[in-house]
N, C-alpha and C. Protein backbone atom coordinates (compact mmCIF):
# COMPACT_ATOMS: atom_id res chain seq x y z
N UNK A 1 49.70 -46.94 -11.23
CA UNK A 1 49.18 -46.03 -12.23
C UNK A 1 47.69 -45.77 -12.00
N UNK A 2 46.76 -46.71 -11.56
CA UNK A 2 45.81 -46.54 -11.28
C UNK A 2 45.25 -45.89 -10.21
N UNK A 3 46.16 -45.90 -9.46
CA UNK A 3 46.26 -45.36 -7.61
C UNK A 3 46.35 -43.77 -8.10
N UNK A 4 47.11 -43.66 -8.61
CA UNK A 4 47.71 -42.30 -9.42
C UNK A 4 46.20 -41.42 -10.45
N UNK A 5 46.29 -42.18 -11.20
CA UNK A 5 44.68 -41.56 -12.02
C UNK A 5 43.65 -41.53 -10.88
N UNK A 6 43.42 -42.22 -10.07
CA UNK A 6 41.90 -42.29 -8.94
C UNK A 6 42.43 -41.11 -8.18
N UNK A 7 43.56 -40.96 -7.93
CA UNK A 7 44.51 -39.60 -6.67
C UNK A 7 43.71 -38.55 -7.43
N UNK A 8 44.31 -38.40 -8.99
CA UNK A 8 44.16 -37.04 -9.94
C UNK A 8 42.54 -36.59 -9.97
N UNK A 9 42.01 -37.81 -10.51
CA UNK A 9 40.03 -37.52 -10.11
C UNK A 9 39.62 -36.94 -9.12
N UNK A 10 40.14 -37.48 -8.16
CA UNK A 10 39.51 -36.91 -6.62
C UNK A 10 40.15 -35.41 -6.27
N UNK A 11 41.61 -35.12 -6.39
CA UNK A 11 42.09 -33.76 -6.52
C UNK A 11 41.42 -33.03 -7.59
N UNK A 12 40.74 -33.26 -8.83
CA UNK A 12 40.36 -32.61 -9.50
C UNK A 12 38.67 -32.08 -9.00
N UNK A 13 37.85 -32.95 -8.34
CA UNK A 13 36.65 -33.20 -8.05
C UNK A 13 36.72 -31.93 -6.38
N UNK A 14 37.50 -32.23 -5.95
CA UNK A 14 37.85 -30.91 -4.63
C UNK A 14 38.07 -29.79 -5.15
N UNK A 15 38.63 -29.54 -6.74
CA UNK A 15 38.84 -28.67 -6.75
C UNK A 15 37.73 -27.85 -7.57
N UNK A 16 37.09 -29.02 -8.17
CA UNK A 16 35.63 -27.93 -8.72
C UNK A 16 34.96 -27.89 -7.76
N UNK A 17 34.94 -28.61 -6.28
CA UNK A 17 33.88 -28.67 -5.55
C UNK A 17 34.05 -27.19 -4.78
N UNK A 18 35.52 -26.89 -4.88
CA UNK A 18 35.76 -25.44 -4.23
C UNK A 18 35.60 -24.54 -4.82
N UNK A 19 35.45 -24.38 -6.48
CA UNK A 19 35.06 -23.41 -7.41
C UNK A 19 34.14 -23.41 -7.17
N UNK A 20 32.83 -23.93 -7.11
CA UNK A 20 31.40 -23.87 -7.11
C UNK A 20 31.02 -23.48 -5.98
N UNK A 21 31.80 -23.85 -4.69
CA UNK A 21 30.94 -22.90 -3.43
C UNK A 21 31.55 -21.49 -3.62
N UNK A 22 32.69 -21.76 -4.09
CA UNK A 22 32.94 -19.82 -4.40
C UNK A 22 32.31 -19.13 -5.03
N UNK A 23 31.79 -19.62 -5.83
CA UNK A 23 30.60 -19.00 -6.79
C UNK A 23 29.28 -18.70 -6.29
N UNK A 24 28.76 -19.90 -5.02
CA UNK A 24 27.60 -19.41 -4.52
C UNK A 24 27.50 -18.32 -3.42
N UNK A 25 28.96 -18.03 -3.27
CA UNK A 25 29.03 -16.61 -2.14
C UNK A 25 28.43 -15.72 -2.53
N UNK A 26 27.34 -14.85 -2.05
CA UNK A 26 26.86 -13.65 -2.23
C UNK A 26 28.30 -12.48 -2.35
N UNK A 27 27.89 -11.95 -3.31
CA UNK A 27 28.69 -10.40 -3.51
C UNK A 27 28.12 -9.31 -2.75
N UNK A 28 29.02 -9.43 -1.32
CA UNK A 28 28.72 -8.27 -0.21
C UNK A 28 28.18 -7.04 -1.10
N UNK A 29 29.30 -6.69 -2.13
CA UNK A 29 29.52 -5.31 -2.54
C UNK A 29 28.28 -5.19 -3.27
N UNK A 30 27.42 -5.80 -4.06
CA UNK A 30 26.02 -6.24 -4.64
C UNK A 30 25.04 -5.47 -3.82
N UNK A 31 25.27 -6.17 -2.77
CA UNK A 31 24.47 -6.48 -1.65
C UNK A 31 24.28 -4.79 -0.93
N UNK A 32 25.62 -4.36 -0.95
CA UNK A 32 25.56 -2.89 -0.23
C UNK A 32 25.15 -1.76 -0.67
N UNK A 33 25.18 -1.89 -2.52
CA UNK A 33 24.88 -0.98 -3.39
C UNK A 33 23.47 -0.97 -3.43
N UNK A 34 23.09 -2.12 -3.37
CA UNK A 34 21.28 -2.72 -3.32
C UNK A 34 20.76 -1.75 -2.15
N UNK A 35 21.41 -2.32 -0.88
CA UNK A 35 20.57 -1.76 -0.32
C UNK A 35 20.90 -0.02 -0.01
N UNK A 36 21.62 0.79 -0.15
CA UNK A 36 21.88 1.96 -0.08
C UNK A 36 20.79 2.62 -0.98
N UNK A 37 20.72 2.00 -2.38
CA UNK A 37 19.96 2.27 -3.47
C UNK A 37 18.41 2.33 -2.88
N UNK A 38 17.92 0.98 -2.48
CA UNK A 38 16.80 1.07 -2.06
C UNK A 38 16.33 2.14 -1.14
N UNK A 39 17.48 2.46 0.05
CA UNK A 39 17.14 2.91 1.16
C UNK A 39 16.87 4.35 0.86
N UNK A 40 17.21 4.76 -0.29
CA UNK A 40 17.10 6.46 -0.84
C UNK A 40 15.97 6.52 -1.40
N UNK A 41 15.14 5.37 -1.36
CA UNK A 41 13.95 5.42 -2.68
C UNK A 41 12.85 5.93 -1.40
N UNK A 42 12.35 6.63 -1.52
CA UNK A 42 10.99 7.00 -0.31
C UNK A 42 9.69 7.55 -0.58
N UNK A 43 9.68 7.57 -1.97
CA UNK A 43 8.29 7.90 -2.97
C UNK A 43 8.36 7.13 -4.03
N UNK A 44 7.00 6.03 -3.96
CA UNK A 44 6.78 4.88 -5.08
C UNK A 44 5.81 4.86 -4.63
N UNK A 45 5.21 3.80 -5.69
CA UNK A 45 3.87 3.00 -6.16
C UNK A 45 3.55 2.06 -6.57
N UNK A 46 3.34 0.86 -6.07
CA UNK A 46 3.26 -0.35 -6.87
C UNK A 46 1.90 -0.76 -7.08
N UNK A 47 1.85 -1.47 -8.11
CA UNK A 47 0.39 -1.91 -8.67
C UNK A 47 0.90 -3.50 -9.06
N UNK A 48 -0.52 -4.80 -8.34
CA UNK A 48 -0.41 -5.88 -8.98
C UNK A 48 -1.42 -6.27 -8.19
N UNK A 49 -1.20 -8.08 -8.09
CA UNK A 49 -2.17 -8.79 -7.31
C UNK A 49 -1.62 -9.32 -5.99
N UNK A 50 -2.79 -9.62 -4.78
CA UNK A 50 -2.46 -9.69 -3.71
C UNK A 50 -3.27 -10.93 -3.00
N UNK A 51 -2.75 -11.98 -3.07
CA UNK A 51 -3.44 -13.13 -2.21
C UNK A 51 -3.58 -13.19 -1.02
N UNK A 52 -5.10 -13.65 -0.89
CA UNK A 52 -4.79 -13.90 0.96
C UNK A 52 -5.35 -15.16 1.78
N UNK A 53 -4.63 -15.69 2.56
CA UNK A 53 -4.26 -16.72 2.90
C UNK A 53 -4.71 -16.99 4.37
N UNK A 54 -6.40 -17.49 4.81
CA UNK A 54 -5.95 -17.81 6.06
C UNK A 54 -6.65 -19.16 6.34
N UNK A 55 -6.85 -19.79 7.55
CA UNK A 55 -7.07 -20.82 7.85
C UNK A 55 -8.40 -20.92 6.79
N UNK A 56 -9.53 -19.79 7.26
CA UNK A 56 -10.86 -20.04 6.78
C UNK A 56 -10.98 -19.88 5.40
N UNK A 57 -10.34 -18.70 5.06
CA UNK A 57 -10.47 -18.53 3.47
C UNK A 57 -9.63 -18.09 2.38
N UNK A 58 -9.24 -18.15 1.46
CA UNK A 58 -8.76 -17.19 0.52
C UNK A 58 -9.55 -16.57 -0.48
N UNK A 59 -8.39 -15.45 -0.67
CA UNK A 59 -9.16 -14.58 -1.88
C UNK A 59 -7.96 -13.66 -2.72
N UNK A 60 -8.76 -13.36 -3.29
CA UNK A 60 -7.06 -12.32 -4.05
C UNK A 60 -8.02 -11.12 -4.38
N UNK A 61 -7.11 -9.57 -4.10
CA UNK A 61 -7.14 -8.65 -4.14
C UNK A 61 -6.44 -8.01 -5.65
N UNK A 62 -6.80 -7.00 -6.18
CA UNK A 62 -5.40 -5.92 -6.75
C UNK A 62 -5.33 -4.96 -5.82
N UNK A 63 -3.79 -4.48 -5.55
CA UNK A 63 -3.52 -4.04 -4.53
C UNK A 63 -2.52 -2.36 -5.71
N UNK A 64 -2.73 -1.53 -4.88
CA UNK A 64 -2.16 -0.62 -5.72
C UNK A 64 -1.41 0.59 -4.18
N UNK A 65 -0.43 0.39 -3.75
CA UNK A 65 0.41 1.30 -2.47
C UNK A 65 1.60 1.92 -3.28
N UNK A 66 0.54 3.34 -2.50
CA UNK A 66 1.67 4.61 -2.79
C UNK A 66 2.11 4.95 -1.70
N UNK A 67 3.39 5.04 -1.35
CA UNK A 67 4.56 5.44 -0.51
C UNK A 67 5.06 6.68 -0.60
N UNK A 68 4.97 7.52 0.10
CA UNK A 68 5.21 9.13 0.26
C UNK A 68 5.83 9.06 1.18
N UNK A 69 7.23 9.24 1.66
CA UNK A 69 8.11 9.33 2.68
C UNK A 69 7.63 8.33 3.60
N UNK A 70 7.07 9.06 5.12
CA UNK A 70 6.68 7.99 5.91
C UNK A 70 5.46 7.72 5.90
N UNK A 71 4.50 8.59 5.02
CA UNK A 71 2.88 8.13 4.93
C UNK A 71 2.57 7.28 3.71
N UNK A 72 1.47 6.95 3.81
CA UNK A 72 0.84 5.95 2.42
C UNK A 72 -0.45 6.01 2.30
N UNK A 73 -0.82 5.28 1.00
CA UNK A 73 -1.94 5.17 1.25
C UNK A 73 -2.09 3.88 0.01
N UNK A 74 -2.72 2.99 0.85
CA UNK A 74 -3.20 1.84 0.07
C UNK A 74 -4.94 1.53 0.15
N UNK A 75 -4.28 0.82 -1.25
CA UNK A 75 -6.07 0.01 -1.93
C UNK A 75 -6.24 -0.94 -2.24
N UNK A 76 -7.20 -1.41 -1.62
CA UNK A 76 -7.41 -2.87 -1.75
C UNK A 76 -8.61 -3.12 -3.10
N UNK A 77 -8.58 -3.86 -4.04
CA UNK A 77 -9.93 -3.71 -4.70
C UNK A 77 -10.15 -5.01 -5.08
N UNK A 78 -11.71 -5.21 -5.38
CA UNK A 78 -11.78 -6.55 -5.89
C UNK A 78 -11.45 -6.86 -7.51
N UNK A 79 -11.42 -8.16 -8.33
CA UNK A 79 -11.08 -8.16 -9.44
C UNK A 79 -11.71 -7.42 -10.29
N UNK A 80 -12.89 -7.27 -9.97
CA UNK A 80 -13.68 -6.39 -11.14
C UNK A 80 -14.15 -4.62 -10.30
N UNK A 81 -13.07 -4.62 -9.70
CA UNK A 81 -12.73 -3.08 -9.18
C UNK A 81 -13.61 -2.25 -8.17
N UNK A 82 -14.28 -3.50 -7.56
CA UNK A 82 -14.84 -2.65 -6.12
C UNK A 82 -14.01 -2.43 -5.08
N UNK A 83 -14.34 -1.69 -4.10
CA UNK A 83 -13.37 -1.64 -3.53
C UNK A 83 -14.00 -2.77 -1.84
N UNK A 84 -12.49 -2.98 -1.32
CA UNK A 84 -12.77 -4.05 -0.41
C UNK A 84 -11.99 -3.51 0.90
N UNK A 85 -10.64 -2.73 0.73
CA UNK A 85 -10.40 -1.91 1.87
C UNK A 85 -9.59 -0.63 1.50
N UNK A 86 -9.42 0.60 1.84
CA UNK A 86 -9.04 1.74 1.56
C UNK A 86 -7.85 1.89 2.76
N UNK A 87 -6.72 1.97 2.77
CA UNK A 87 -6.12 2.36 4.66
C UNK A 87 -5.06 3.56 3.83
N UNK A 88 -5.51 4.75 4.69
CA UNK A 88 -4.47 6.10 4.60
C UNK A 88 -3.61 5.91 6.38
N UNK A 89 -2.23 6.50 5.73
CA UNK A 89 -1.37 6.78 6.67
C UNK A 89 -0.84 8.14 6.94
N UNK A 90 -1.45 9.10 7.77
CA UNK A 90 -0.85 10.46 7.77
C UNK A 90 -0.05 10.64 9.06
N UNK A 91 1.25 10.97 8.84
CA UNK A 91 1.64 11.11 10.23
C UNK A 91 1.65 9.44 10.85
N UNK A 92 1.15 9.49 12.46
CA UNK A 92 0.66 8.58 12.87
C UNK A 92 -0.41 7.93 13.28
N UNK A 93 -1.84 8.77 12.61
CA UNK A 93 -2.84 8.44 12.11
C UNK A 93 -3.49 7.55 11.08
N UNK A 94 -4.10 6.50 11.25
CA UNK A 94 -4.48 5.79 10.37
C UNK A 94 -6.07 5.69 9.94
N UNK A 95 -6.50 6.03 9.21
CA UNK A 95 -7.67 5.93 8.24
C UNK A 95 -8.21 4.24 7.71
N UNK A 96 -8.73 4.04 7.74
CA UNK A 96 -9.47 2.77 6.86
C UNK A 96 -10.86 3.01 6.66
N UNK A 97 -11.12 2.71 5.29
CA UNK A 97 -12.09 2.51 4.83
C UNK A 97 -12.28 1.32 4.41
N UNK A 98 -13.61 0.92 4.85
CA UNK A 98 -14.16 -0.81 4.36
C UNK A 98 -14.81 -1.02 3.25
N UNK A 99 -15.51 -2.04 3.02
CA UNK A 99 -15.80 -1.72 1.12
C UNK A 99 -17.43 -1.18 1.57
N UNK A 100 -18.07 -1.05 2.44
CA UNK A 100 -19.23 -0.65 2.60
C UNK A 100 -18.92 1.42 3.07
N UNK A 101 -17.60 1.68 2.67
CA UNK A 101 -17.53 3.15 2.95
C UNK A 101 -17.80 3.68 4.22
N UNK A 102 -17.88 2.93 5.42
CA UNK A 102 -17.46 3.24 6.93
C UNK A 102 -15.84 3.47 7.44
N UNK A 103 -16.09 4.33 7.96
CA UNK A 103 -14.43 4.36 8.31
C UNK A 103 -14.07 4.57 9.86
N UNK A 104 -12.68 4.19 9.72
CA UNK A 104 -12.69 3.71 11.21
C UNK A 104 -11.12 4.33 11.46
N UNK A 105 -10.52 4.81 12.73
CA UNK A 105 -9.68 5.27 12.80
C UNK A 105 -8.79 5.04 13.95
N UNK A 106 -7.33 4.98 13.45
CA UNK A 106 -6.44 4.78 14.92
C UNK A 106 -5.15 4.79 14.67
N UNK A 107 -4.35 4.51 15.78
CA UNK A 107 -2.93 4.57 15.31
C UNK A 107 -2.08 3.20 15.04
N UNK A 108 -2.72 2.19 15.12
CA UNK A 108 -2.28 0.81 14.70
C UNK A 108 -2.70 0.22 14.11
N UNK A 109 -2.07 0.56 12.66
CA UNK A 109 -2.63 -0.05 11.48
C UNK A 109 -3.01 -1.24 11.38
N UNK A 110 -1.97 -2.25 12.31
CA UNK A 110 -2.08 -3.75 12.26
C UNK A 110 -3.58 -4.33 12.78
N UNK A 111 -3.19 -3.59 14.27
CA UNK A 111 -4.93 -4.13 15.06
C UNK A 111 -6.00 -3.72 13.94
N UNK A 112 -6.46 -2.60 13.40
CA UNK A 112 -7.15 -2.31 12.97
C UNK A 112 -7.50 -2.91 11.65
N UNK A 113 -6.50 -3.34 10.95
CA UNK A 113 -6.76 -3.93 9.46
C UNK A 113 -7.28 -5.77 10.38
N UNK A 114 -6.72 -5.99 11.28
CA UNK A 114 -7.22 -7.47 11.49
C UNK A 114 -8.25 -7.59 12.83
N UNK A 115 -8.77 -6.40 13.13
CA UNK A 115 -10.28 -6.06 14.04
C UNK A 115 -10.93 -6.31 12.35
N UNK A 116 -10.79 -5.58 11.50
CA UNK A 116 -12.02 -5.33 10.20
C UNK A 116 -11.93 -6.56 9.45
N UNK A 117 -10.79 -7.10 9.17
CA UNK A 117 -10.77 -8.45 8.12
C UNK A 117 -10.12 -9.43 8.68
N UNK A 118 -10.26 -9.73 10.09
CA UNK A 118 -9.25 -10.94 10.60
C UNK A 118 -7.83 -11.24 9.72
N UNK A 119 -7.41 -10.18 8.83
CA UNK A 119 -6.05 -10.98 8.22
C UNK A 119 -4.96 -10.29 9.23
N UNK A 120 -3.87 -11.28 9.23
CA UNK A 120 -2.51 -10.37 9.81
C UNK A 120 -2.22 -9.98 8.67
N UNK A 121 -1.56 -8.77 9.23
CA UNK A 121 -0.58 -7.77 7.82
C UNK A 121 0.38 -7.11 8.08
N UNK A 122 1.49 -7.45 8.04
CA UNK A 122 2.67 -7.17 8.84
C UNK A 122 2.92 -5.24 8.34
N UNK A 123 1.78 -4.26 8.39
CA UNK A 123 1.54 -3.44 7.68
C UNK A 123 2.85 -2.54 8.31
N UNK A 124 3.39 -2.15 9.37
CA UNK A 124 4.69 -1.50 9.86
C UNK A 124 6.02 -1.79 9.01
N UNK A 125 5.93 -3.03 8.35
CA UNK A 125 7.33 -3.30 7.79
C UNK A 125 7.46 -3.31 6.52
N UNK A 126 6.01 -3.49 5.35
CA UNK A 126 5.66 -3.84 4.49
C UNK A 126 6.18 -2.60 3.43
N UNK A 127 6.75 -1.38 4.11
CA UNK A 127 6.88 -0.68 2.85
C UNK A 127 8.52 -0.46 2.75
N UNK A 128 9.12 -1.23 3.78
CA UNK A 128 10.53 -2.04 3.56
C UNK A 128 11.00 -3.09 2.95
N UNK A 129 10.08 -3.94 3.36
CA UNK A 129 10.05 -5.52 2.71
C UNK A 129 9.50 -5.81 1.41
N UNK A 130 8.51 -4.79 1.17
CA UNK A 130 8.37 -4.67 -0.22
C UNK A 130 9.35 -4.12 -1.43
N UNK A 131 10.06 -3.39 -0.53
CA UNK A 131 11.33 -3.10 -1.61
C UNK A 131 12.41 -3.89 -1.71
N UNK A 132 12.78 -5.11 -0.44
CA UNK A 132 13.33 -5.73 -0.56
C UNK A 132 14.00 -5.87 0.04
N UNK A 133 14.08 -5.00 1.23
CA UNK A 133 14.82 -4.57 2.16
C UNK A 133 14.62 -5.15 4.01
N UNK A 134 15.82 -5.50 4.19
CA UNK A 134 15.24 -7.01 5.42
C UNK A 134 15.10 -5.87 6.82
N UNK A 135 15.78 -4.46 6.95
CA UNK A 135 15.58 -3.90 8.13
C UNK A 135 16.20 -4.41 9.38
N UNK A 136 15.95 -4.77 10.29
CA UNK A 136 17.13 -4.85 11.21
C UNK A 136 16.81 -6.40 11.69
N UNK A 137 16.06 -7.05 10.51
CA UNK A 137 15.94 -8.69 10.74
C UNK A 137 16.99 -9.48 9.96
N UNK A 138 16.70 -10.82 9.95
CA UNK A 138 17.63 -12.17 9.64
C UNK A 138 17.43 -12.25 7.91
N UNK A 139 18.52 -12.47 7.32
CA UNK A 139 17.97 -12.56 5.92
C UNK A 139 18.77 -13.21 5.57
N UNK A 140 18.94 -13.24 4.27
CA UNK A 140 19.84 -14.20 3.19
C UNK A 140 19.23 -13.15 1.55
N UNK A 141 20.57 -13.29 0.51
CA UNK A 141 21.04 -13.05 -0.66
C UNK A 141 21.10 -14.11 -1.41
N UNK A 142 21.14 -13.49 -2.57
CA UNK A 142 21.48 -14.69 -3.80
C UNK A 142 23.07 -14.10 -4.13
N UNK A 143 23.63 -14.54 -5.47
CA UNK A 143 25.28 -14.69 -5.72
C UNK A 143 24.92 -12.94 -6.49
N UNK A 144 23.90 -12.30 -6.75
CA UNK A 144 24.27 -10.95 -7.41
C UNK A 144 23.58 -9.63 -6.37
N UNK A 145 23.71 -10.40 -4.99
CA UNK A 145 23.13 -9.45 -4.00
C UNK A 145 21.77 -8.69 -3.59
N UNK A 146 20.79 -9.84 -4.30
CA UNK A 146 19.40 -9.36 -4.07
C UNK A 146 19.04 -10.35 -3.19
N UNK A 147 18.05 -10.18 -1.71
CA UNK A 147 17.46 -10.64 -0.87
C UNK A 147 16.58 -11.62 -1.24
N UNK A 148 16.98 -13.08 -0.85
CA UNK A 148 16.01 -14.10 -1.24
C UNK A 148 14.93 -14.63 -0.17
N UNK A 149 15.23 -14.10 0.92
CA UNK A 149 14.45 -14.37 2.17
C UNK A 149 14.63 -13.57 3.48
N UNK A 150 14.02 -13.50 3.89
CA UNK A 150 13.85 -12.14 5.45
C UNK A 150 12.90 -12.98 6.55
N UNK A 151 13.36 -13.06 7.31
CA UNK A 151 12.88 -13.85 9.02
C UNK A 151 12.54 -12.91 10.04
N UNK A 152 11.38 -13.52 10.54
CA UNK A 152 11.27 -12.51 12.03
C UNK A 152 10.39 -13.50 12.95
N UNK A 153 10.56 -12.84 14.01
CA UNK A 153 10.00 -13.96 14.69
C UNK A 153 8.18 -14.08 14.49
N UNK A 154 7.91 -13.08 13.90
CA UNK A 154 6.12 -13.56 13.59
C UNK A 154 5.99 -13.47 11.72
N UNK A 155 6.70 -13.50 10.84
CA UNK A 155 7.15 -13.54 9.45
C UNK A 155 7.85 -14.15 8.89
N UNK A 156 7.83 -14.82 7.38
CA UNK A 156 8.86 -15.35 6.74
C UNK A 156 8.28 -14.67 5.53
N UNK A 157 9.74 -13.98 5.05
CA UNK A 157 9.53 -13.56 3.41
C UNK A 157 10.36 -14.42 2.58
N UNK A 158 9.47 -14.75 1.33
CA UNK A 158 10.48 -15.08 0.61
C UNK A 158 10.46 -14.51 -0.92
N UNK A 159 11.48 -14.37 -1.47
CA UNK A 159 11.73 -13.60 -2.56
C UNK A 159 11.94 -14.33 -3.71
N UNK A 160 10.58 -14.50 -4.67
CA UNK A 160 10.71 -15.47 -5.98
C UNK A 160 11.46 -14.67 -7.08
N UNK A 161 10.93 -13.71 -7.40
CA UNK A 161 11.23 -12.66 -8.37
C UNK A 161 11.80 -11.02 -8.45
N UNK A 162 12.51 -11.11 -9.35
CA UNK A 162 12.80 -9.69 -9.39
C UNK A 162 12.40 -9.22 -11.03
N UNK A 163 12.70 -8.01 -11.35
CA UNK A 163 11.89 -7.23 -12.53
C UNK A 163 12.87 -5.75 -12.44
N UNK A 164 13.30 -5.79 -13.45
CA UNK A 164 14.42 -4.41 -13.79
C UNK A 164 13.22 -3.24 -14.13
N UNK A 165 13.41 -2.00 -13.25
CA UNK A 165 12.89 -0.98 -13.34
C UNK A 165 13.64 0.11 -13.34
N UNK A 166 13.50 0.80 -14.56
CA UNK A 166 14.75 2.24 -14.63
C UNK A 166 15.99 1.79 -14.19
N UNK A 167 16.85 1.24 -14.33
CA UNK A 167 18.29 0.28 -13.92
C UNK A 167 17.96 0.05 -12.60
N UNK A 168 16.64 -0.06 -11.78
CA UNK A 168 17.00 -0.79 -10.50
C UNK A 168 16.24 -2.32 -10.61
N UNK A 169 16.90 -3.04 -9.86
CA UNK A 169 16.12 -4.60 -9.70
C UNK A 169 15.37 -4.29 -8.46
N UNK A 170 13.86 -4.45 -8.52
CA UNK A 170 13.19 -4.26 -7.31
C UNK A 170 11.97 -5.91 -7.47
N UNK A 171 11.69 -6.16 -6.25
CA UNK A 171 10.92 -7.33 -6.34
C UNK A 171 10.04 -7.79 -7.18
N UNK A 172 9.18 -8.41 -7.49
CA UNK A 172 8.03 -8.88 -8.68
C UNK A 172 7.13 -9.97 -8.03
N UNK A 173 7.74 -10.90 -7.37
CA UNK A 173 6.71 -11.74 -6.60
C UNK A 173 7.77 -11.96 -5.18
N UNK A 174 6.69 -11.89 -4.70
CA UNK A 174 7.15 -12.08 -2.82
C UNK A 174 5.88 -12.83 -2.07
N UNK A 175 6.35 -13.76 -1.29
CA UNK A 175 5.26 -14.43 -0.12
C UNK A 175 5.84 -14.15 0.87
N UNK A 176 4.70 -13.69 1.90
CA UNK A 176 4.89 -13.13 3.29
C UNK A 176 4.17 -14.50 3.74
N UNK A 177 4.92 -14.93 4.99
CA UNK A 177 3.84 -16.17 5.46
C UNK A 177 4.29 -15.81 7.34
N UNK A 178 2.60 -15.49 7.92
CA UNK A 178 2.95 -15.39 9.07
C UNK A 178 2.11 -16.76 9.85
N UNK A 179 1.77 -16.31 11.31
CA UNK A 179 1.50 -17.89 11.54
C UNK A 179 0.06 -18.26 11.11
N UNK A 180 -1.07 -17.04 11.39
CA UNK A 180 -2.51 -17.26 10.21
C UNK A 180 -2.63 -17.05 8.87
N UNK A 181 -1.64 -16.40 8.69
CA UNK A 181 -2.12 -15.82 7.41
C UNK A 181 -0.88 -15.64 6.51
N UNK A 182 -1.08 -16.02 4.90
CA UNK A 182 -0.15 -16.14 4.07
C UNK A 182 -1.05 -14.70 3.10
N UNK A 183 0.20 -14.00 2.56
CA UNK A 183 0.04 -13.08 1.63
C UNK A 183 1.00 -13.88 0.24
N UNK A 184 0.45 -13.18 -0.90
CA UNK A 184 1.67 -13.35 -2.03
C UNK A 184 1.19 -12.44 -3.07
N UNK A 185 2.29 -11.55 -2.73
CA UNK A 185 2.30 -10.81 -3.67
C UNK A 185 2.79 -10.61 -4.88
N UNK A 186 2.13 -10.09 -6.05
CA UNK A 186 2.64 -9.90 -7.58
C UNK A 186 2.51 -8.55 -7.98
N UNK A 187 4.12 -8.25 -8.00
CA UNK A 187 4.12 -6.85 -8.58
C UNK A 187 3.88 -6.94 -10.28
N UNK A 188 2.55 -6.13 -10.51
CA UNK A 188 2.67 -5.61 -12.05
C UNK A 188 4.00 -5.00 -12.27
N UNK A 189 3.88 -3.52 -11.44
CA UNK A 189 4.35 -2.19 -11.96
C UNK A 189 4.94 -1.57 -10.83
N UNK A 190 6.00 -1.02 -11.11
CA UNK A 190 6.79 0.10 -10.00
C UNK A 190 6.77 1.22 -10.69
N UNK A 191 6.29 2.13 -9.90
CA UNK A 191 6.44 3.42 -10.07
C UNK A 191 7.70 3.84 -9.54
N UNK A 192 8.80 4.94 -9.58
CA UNK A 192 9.63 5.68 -8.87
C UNK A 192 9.81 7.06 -8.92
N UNK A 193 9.28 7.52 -7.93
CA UNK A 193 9.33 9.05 -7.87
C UNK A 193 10.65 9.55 -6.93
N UNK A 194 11.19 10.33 -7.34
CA UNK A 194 12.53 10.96 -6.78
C UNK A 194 12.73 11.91 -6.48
């Protein structure tokens, strides 16, 4: 009888142990609606704060990027609203302005933002990954199909938060960590223009 009750425990214990990984399966179908959704979005604006992370120093920014199809234009400012870097994207022209109002120009946003401020800024991918969207890298989901992490071989994102905007779930806090330099970002506010 006892052999019998210890049998029933352990068949019962396999069988929640198999309910519960079923439960932690991501919902493909989540997952596909997410990103289809995102991938139509191509005019926004986000506004929050922006840490930065490198060997020598940190500091935190408010960061405010507007996304217009394939151009942008972001701002960097300090807390009490100077400005610290300006970078426009037209075409495949890039603009930066420094907080001393010199500007400097080229077609690689990356070299150029880390010639002026030594930070890396994974600035080519950032207006993908900011939506949440892993692009043709390594990622992982949670169980209701939002992206909890994105890999590359010079990046790791990871995805703390999300924040319901107009019925979409779009990010709220994200850390980018490359091999100098850590970002973390905090979305205030999403804009969505359509």
């Amino acid at each position: 009888m006892k052999q019998l009750h210890h049998l029933a425990m352990v068949f019962c214990l396999l069988i929640l142990t198999a309910c519960s990984s079923r439960m932690q399966q991501p919902d493909n179908t989540n997952w596909r609606q997410q990103q289809e959704r995102l991938t139509s979005v191509t005019h926004w604006t986000i506004s929050g704060k922006l840490a930065i992370i490198t060997p020598e120093k940190k500091g935190s920014v408010r960061i405010r990027w507007q996304q217009d199809g394939d151009d942008y234009h972001l701002n960097l400012t300090s807390l009490i609203g100077t400005r610290v870097m300006e970078m426009h994207k037209t075409g495949d022209q890039i603009l930066i302005i420094n907080d001393k109002g010199q500007e400097y120009r080229g077609t690689d946003a990356e070299y150029l933002v880390y010639r002026l401020t030594g930070w890396q800024m994974p600035v080519y991918k950032l207006p993908i990954w900011i939506k949440g969207l892993p692009g043709d890298t390594d990622y992982e989901i949670n169980p209701t199909g939002l992206v909890t992490r994105i890999k590359t071989a010079t990046w790791q994102m990871q995805y703390q938060t999300y924040q319901q905007v107009d019925g979409w779930m779009l990010p709220e806090n994200i850390t980018f960590k490359g091999q100098q330099t850590e970002l973390r970002l905090v979305i205030n506010e999403w804009e969505l223009t359509k």
